[in-house]
Protein backbone atom coordinates (compact mmCIF):
# COMPACT_ATOMS: atom_id res chain seq x y z
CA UNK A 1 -7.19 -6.38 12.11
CA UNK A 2 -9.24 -5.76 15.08
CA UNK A 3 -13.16 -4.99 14.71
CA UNK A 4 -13.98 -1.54 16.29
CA UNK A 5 -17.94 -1.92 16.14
CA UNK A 6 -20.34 -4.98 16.00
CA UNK A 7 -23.38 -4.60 14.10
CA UNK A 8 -25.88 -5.63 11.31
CA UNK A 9 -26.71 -3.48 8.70
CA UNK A 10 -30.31 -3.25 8.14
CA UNK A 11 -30.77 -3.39 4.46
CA UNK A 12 -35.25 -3.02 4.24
CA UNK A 13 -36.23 -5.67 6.42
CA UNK A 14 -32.96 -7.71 6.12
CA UNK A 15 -30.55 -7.49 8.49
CA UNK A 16 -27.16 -8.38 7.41
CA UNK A 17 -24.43 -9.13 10.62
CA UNK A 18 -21.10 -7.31 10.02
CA UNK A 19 -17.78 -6.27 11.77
CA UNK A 20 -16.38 -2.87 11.27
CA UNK A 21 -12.68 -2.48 10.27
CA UNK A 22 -10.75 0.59 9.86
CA UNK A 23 -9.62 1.05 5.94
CA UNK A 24 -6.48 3.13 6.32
CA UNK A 25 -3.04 3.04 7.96
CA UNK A 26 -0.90 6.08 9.19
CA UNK A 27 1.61 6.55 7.30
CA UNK A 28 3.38 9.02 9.66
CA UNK A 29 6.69 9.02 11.74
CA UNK A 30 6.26 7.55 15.49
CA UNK A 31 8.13 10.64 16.70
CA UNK A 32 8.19 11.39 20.76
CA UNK A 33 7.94 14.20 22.90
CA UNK A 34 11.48 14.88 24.67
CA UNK A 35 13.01 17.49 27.15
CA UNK A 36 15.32 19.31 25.38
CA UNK A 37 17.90 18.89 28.42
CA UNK A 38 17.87 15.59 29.14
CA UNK A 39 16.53 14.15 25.75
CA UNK A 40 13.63 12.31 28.70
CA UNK A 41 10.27 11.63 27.37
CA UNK A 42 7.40 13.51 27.89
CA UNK A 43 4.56 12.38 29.77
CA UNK A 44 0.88 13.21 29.80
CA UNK A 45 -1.30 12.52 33.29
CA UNK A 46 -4.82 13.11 33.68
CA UNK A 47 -4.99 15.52 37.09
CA UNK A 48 -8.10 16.91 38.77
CA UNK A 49 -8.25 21.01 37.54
CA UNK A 50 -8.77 21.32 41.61
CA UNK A 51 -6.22 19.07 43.55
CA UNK A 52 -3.69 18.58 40.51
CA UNK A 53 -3.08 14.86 42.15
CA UNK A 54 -3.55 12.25 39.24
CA UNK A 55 -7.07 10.69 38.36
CA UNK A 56 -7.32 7.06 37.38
CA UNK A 57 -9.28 5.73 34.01
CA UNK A 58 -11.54 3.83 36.56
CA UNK A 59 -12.54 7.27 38.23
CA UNK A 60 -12.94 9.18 35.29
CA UNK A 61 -17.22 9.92 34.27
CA UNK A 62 -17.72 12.09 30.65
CA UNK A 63 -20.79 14.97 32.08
CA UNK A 64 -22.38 18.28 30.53
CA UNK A 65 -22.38 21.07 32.20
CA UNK A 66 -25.56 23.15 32.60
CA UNK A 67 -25.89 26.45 34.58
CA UNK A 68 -23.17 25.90 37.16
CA UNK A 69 -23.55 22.01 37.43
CA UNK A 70 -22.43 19.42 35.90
CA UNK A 71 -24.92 15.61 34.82
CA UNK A 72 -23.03 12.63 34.70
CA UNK A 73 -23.51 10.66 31.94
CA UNK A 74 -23.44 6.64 32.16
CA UNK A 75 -22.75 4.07 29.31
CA UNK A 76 -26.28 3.24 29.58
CA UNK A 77 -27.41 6.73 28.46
CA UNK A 78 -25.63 7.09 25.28
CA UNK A 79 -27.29 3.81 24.24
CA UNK A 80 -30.58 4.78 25.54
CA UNK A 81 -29.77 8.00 23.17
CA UNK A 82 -30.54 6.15 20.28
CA UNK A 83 -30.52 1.90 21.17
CA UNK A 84 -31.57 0.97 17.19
CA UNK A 85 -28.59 3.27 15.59
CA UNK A 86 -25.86 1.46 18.77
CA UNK A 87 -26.35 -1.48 16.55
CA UNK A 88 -28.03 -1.15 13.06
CA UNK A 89 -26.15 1.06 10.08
CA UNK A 90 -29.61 1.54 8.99
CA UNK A 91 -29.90 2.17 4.72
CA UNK A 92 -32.13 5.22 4.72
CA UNK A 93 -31.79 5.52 0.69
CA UNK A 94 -29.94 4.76 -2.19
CA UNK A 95 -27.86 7.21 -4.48
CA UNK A 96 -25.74 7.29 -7.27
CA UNK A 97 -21.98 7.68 -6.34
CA UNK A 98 -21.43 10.54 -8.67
CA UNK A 99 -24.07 12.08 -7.05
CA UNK A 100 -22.30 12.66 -3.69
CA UNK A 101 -19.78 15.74 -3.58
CA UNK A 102 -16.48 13.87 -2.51
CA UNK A 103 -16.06 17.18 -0.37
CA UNK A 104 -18.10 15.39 2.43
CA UNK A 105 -16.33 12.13 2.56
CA UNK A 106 -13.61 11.20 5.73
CA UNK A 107 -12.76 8.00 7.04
CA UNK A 108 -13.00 4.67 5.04
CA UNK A 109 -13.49 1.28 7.14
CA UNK A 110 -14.29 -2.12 5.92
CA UNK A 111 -17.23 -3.86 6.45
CA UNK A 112 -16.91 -8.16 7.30
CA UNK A 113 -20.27 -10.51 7.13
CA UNK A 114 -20.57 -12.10 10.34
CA UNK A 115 -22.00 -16.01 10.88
CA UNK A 116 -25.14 -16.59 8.88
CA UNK A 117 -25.01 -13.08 7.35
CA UNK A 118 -22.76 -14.58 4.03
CA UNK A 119 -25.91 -14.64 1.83
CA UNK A 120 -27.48 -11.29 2.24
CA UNK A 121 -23.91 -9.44 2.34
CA UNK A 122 -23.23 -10.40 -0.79
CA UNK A 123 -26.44 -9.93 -2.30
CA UNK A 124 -26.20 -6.26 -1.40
CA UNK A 125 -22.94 -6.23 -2.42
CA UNK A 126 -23.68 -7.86 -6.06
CA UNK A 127 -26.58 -5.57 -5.88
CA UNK A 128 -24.80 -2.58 -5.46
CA UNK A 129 -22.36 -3.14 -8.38
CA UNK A 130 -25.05 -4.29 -10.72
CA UNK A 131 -27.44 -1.23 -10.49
CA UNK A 132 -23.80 0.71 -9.69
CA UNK A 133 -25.51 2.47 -6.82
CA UNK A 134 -24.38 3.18 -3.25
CA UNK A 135 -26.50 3.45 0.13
CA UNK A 136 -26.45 6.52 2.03
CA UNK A 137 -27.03 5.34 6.08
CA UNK A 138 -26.30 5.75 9.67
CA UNK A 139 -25.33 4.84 13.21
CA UNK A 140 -23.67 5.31 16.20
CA UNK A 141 -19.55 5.04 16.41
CA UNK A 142 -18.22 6.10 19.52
CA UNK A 143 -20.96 8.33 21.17
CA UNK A 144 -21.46 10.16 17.61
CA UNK A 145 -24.01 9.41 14.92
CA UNK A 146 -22.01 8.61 11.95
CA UNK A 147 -23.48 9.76 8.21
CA UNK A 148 -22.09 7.13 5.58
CA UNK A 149 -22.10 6.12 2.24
CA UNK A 150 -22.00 2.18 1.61
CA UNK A 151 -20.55 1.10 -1.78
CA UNK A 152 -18.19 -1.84 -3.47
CA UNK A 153 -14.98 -1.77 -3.44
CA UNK A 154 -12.97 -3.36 -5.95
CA UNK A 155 -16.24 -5.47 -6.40
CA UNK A 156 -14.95 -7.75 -3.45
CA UNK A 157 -16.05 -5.85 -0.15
CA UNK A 158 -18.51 -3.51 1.19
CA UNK A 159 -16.83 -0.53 2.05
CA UNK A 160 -18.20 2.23 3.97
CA UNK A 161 -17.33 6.20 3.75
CA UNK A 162 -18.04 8.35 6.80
CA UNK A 163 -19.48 11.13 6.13
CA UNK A 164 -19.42 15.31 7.24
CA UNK A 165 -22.92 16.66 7.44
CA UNK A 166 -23.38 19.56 5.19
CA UNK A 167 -23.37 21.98 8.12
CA UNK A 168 -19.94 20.73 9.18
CA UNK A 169 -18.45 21.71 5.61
CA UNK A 170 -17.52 26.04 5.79
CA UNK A 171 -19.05 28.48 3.38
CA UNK A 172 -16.32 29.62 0.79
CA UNK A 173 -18.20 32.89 0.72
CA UNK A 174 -16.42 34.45 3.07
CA UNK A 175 -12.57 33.90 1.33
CA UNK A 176 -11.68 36.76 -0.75
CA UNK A 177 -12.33 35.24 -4.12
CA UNK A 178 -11.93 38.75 -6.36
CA UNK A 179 -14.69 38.57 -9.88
CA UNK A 180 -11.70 39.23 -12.18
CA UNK A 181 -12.01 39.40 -15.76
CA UNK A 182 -13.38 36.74 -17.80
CA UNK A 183 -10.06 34.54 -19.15
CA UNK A 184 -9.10 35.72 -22.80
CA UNK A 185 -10.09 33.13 -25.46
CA UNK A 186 -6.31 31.91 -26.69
CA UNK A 187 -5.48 32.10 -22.90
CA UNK A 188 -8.44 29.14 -22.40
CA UNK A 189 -7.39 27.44 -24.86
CA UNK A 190 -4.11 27.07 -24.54
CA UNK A 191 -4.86 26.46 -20.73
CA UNK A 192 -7.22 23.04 -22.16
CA UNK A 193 -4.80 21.97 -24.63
CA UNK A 194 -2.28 21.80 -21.15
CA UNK A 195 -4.70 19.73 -19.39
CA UNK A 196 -5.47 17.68 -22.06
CA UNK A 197 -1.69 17.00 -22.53
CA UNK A 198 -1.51 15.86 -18.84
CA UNK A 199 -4.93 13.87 -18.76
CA UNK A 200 -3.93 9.92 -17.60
CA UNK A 201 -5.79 7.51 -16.29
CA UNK A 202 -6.03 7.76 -12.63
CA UNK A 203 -3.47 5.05 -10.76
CA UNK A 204 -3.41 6.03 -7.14
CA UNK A 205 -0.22 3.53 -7.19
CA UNK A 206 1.47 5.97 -8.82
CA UNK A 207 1.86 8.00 -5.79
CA UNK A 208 3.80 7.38 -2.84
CA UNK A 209 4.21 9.67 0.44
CA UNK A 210 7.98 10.42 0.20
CA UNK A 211 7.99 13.16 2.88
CA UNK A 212 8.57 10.38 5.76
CA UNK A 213 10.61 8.24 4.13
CA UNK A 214 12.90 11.35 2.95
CA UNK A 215 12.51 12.35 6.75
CA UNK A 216 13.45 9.13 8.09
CA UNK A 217 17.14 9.15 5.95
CA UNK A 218 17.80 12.36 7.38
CA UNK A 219 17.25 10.96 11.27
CA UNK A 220 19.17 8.05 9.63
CA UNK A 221 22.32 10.24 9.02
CA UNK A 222 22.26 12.20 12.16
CA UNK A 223 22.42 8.92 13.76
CA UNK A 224 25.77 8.41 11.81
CA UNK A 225 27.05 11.66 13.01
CA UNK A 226 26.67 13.24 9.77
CA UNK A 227 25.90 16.64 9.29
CA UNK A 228 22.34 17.71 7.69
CA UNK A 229 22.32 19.66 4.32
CA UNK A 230 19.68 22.09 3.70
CA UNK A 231 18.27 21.83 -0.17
CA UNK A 232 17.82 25.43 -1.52
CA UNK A 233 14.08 25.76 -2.74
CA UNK A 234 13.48 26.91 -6.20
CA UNK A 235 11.38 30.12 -6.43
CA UNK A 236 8.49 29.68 -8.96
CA UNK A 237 9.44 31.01 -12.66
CA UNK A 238 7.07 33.58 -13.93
CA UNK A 239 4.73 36.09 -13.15
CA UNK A 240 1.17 36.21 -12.70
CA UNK A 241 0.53 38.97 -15.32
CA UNK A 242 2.96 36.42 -17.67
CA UNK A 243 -0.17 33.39 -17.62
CA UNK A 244 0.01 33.49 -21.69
CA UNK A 245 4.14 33.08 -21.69
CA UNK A 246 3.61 30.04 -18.42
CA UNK A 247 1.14 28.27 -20.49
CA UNK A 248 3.38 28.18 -23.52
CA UNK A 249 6.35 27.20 -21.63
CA UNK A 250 4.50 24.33 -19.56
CA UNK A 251 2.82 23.24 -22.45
CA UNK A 252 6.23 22.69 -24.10
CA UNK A 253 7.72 21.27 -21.19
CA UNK A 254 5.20 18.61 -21.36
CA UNK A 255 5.54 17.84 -24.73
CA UNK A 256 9.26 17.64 -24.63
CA UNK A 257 8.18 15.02 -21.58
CA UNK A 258 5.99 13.01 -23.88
CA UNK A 259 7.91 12.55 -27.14
């Protein structure tokens, strides 16, 4: 894996040495971009808006535009913007996991000690799991400040969460949500004994992302000359005005499953 920031995190007035690593994968299809005609790939070119000839990397500045102008913006800058958060993940507190509404969380990376920060990693990390706490911090990524939550994971690593500021999450409030009637008693019931019936521990192993690999047989028979076969898609059984009748049914279903 390749480190994609070099930092300490500053843990009260220890700071710890670490490598960031990116967490997650894609799991997606490398697909290209072709002309229809030809089946030629697509390319992409960075061109100046005025001249349309093609701008190198080398010649290309990141600047704000204010009134009709435009201020260039050197590397120097963005680190002057904030020079402790360009290379501290600075703890501001610490939390309880449960705590934190899971709504806010993105991106997962992993976090490596670095020479002569072995020690005080894994205190924090021991630390962590023995109070069973996480810190909430922050720093600079890529020109943004970065809101995170650093916890254990699988009590071997420090992991950190990125994290949306509340004023990035929407307001629900303005979805049509209608009051409705309050459910009918046998209806919640019925509706708890169904969730009961289905309630497993969690084992994300369980679950696998079939859509590409059922995507990728289909390119595989094409490129055998075979013809594609659509699947006909089930319409879902019921109505709404039948939710007593559904819950009976799937509650059924699921026992017939079980035994």
């Amino acid at each position: 894996m390749r480190a994609i920031w070099n930092g300490a995190i500053g843990f009260g007035l220890v700071n710890i040495p670490i490598k960031l690593y990116s967490a997650t994968d894609s799991s997606t299809l490398d697909l290209d971009m072709l002309d229809s005609k030809d089946l030629s790939n697509i390319k992409f070119k960075r061109v100046n808006a005025e001249t349309g000839k093609e701008v190198a990397w080398e010649n290309i500045v990141k600047g704000y535009k204010i009134e009709d102008r435009y201020i260039v913006l050197e590397d120097e800058d963005f680190e002057a913007a904030s020079p402790e958060k360009s290379k501290i993940l600075s703890i501001i507190q610490f939390v309880k996991e449960a705590e934190v509404d899971t709504a806010l969380f993105e991106t997962p990376y992993f976090l490596e000690p670095q020479k002569n920060g072995e020690a005080a990693y894994k205190l924090l990390l021991k630390s962590l799991m023995k109070t069973k706490m996480a810190g909430i911090g922050s720093f600079v990524l890529r020109e943004r400040e970065i809101l995170c939550l650093i916890r254990p994971y699988e009590d071997k690593v420090l992991m950190v969460n990125r994290m949306r500021y509340p004023e990035e999450l929407r307001s629900y409030k303005d979805l049509n949500i209608p009051a409705g009637k309050a459910p009918k008693a046998d209806e919640l019931k019925m509706a708890e004994q169904l969730i009961k019936s289905l309630a497993t521990a969690f084992d994300p192993s369980k679950y696998k992302d079939t859509y590409n690999a059922d995507l990728l047989k289909i390119i595989k028979q094409k490129a055998k000359g075979k013809k594609v076969k659509l699947t006909e898609q089930k319409q879902p059984e019921g109505k709404a005005t039948d939710l007593m009748a559904m819950l009976k049914a799937s509650l059924e279903k699921t026992k017939k499953k079980a035994g």
